[in-house]
C-alpha atoms as a PDB file:
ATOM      1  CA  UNK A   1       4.913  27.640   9.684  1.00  0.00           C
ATOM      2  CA  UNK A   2       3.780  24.458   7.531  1.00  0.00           C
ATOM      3  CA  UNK A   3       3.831  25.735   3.882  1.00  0.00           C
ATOM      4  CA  UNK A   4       0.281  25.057   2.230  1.00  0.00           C
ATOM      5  CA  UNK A   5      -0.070  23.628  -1.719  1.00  0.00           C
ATOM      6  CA  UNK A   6      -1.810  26.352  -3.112  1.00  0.00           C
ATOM      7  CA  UNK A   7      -3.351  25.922  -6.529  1.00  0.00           C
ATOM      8  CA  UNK A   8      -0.223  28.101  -8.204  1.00  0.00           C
ATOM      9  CA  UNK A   9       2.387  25.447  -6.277  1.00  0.00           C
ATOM     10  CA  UNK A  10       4.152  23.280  -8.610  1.00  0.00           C
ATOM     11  CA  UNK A  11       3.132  20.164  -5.807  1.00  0.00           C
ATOM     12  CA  UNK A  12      -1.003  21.267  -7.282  1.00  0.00           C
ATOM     13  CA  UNK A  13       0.051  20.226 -10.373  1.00  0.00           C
ATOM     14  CA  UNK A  14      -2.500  17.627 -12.307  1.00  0.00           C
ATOM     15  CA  UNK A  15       0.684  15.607 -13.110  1.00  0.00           C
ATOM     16  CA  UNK A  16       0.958  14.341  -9.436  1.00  0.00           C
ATOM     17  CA  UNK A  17      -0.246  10.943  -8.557  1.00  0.00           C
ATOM     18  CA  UNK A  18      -3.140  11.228  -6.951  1.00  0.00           C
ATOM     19  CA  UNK A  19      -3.781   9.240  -3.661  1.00  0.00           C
ATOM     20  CA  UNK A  20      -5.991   6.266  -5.313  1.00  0.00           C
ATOM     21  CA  UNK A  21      -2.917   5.958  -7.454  1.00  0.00           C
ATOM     22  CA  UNK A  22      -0.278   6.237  -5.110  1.00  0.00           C
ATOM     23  CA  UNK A  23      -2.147   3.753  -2.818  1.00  0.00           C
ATOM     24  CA  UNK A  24      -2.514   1.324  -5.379  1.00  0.00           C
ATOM     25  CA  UNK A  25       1.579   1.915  -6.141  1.00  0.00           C
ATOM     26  CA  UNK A  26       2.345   1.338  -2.479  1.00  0.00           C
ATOM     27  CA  UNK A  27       0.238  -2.424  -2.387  1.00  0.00           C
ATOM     28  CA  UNK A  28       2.321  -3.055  -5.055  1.00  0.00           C
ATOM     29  CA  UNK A  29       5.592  -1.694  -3.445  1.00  0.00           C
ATOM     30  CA  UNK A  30       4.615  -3.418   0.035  1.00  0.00           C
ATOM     31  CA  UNK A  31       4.215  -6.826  -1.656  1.00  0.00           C
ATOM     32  CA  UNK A  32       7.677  -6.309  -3.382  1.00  0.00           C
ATOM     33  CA  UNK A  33       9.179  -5.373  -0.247  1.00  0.00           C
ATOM     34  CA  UNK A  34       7.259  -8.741   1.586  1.00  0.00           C
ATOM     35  CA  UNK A  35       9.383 -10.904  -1.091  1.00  0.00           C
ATOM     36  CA  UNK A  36      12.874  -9.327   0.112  1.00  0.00           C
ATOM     37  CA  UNK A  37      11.896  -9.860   3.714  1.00  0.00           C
ATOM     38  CA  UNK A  38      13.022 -13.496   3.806  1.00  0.00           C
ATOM     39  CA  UNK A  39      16.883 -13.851   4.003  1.00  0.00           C
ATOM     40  CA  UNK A  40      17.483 -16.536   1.119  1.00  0.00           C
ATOM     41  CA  UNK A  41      14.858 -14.997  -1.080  1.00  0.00           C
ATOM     42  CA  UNK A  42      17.020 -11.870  -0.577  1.00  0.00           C
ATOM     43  CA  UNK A  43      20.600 -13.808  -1.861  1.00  0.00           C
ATOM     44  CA  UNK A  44      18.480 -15.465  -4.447  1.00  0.00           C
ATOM     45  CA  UNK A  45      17.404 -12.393  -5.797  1.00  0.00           C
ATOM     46  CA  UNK A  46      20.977 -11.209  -5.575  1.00  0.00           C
ATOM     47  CA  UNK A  47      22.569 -13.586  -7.425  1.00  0.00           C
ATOM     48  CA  UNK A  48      20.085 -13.555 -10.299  1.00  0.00           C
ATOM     49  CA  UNK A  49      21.096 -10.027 -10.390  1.00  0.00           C
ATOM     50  CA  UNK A  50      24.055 -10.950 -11.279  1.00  0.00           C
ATOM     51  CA  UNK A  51      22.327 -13.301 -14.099  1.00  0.00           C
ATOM     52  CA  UNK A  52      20.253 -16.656 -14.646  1.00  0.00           C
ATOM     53  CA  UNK A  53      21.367 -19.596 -12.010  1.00  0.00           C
ATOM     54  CA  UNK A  54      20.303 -22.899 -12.307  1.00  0.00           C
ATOM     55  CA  UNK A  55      18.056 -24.210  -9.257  1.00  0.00           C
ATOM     56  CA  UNK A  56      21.179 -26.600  -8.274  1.00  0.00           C
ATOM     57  CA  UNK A  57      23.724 -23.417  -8.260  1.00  0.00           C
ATOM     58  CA  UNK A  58      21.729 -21.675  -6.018  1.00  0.00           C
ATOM     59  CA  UNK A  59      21.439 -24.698  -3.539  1.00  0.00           C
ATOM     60  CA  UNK A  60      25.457 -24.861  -3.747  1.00  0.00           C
ATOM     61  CA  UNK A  61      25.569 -21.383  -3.138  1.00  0.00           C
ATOM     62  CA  UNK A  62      22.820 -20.926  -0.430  1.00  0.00           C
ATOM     63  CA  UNK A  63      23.852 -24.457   1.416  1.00  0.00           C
ATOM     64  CA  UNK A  64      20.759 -25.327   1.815  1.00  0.00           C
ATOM     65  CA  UNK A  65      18.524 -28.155   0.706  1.00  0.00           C
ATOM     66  CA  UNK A  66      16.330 -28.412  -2.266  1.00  0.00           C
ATOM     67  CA  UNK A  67      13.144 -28.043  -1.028  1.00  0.00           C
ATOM     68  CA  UNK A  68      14.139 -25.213   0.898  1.00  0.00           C
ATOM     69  CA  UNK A  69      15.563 -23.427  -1.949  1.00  0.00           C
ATOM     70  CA  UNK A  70      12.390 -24.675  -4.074  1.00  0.00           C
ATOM     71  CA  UNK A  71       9.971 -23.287  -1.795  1.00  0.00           C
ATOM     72  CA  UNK A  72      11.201 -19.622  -1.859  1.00  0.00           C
ATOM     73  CA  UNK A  73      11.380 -20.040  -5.611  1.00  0.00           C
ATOM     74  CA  UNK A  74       8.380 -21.194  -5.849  1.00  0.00           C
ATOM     75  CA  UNK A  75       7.349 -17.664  -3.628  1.00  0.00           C
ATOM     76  CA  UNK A  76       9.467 -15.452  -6.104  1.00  0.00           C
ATOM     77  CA  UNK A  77       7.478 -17.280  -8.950  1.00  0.00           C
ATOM     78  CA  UNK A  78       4.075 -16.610  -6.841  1.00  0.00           C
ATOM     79  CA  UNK A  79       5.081 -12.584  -6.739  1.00  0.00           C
ATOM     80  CA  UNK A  80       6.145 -12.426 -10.455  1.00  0.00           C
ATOM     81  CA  UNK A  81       9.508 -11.733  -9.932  1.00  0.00           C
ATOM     82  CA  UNK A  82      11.358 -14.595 -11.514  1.00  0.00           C
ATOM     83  CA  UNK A  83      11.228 -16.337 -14.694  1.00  0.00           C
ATOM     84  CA  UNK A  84      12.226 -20.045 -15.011  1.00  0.00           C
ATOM     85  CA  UNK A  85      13.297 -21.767 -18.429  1.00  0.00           C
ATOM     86  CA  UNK A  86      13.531 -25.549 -18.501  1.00  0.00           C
ATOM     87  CA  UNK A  87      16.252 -27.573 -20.215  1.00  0.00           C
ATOM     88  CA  UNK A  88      15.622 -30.883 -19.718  1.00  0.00           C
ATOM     89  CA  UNK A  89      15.796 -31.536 -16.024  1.00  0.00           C
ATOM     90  CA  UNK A  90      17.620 -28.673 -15.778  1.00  0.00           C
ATOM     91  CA  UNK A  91      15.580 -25.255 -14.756  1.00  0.00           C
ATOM     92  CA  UNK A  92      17.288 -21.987 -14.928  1.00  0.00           C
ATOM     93  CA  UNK A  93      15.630 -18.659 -12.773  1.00  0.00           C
ATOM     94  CA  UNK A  94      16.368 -15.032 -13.786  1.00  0.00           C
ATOM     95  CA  UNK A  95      14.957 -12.337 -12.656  1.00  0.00           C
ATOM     96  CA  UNK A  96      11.522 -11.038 -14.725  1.00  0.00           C
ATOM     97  CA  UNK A  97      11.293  -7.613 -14.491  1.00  0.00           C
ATOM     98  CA  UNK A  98      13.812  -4.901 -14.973  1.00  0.00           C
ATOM     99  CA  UNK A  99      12.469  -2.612 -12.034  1.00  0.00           C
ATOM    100  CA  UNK A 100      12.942  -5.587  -9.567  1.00  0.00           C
ATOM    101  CA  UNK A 101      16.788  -5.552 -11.173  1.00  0.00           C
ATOM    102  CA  UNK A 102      17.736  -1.787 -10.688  1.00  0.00           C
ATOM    103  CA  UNK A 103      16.436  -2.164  -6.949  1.00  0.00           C
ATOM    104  CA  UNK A 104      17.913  -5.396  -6.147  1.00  0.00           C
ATOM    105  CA  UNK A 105      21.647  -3.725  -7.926  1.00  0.00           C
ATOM    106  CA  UNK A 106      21.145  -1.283  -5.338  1.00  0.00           C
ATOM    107  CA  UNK A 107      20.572  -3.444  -2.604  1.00  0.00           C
ATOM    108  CA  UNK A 108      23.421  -5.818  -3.668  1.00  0.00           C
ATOM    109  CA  UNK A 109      25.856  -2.736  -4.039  1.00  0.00           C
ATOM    110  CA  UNK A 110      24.910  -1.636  -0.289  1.00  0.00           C
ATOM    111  CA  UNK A 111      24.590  -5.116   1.408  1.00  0.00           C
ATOM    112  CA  UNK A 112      25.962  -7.747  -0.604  1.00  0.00           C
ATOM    113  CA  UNK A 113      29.481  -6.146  -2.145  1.00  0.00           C
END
C-alpha cells in the first residue's frame, strides 16, 4: 500500500519546497548539469577545483588548442560558473561559486582520483 502525506505527516510540512520552487531549482540544476556534459568542460572544472589555472595551463594540461579550450571557457563564463582575472596578457579562471566546488570535489573524488 502507497503511504499517503496526510496533513499530520512531517512530508505536509509548510517548510517543504513547493513544486513552483522545486521546478525553478531543477532549471537551474539541469543547466548546471548541461555545463558538465562536455568532456573538457568537465577536466576544466576539475582542475579549477583544485584552484585558479591560467588559460595556457589548462591548454598544456587538456592538449588541446586554444580556441578549443577558449570556447568551453567562454561556455563556463556564459553559465556563471567561472571567474577570470586578467594580469596583463595573462588570464587566470577559478571557479565562482562555492556550490559548483563541493559538487565538482565530489565528482573529482569519484572520477578523476
Amino acid at each position: 500500500m502507497i503511504n499517503q502525506i496526510t496533513e499530520s505527516s512531517p512530508a505536509a510540512k509548510s517548510d517543504q519546497p513547493t513544486s513552483v520552487a522545486m521546478l525553478a531549482h531543477a532549471e537551474r540544476t539541469t543547466e548546471f548539469l548541461k555545463a558538465l556534459s562536455h568532456p573538457a568542460r568537465l577536466v576544466i572544472l576539475c582542475r579549477l577545483a583544485e584552484g585558479p589555472m591560467a588559460v595556457g595551463e589548462l591548454e598544456e594540461f587538456l592538449q588541446l588548442p586554444q580556441s578549443a579550450v577558449s570556447k568551453q571557457l567562454a561556455r563556463l563564463r556564459e553559465d556563471d560558473l567561472v571567474d577570470c582575472t586578467r594580469d596583463g596578457r595573462s588570464i587566470t579562471y577559478s571557479l565562482k561559486e562555492d556550490k559548483a566546488r563541493r559538487i565538482i570535489s565530489v565528482l573529482y573524488e569519484e572520477f578523476c582520483d
